[in-house]
Protein backbone atom coordinates (compact mmCIF):
# COMPACT_ATOMS: atom_id res chain seq x y z
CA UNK A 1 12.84 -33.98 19.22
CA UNK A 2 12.74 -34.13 22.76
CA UNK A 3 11.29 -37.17 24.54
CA UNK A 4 9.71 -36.67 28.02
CA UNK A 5 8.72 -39.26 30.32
CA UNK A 6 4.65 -38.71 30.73
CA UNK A 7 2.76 -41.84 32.83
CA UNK A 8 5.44 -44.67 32.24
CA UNK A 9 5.61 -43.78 28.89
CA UNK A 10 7.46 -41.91 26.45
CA UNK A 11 5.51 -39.29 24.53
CA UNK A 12 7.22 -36.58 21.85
CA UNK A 13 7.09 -33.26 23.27
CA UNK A 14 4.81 -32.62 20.02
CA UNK A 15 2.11 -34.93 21.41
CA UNK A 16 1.43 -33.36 24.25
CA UNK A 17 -0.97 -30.14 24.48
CA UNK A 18 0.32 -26.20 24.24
CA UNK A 19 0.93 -24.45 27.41
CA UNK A 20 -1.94 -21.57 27.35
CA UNK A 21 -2.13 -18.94 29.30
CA UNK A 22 -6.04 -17.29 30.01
CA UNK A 23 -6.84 -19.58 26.95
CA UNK A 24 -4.11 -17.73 24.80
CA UNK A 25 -0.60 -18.30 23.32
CA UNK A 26 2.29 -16.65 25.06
CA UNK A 27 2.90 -14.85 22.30
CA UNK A 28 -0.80 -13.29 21.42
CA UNK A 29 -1.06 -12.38 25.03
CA UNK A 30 2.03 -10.81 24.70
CA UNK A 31 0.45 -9.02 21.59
CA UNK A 32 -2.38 -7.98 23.41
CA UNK A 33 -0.04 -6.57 26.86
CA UNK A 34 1.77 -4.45 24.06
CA UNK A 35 -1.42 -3.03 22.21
CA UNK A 36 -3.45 -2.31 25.81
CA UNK A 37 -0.43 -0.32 27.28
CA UNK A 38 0.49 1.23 24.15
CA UNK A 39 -3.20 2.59 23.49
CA UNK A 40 -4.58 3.10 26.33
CA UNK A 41 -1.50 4.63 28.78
CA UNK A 42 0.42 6.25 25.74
CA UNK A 43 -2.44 7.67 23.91
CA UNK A 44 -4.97 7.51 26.75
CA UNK A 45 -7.59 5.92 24.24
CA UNK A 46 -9.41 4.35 26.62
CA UNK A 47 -12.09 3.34 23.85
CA UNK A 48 -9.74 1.32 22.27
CA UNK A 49 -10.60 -1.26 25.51
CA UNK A 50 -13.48 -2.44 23.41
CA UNK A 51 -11.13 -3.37 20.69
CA UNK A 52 -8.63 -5.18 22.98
CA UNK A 53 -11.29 -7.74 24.75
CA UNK A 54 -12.37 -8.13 21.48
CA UNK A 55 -9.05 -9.21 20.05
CA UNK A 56 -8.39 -11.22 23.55
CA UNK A 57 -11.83 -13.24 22.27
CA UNK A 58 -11.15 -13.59 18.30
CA UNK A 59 -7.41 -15.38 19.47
CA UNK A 60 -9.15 -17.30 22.13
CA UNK A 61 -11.66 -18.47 19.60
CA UNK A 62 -8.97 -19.32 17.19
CA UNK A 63 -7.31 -21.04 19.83
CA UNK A 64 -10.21 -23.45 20.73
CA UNK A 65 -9.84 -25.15 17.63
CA UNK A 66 -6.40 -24.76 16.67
CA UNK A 67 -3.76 -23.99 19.09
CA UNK A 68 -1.09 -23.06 16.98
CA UNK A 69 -3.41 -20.81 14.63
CA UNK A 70 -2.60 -17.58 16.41
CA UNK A 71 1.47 -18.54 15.91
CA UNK A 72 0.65 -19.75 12.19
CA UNK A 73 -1.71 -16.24 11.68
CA UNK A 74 1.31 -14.10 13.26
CA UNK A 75 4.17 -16.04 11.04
CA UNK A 76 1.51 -15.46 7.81
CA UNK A 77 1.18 -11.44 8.23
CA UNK A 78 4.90 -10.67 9.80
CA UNK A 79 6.70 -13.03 6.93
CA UNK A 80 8.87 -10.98 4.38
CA UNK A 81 6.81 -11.16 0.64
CA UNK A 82 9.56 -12.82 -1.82
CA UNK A 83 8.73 -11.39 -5.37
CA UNK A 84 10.76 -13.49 -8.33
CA UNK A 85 11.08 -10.94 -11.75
């Protein structure tokens, strides 16, 4: 781990809070950039809005109380299934 010098005195880099950005993970945001562009400048669905402020609000409500839920959620769905015969 990676010790960083925070008020005189030395705190794990585990300790201290996430770096958010507008309330979300880098990487949900990042999510969301992808979906908005992809739906609404590819396919020009521009109903599909509702369903990206929406998503933007369900991670931001996830991340009030946990801030590593939307990286646990995301590492839950995209991990490979391991089925033993």
């Amino acid at each position: 781990m990676v010790d960083m010098k925070y008020a005189a005195i030395k705190v794990r880099r585990s300790l201290l809070p996430r770096e958010l950005m507008a309330g979300v993970p880098m990487v949900g945001l990042l999510l969301i950039l992808i979906l908005s562009v992809f739906f609404l400048y590819v396919f020009s669905m521009y109903y599909m809005a509702i369903f990206i402020v929406l998503l933007y609000l369900f991670m931001r409500l996830l991340t009030a109380r946990d801030q590593y839920m939307v990286d646990m959620f995301l590492k839950y769905i995209l991990e490979k299934d391991v089925y033993i015969p």
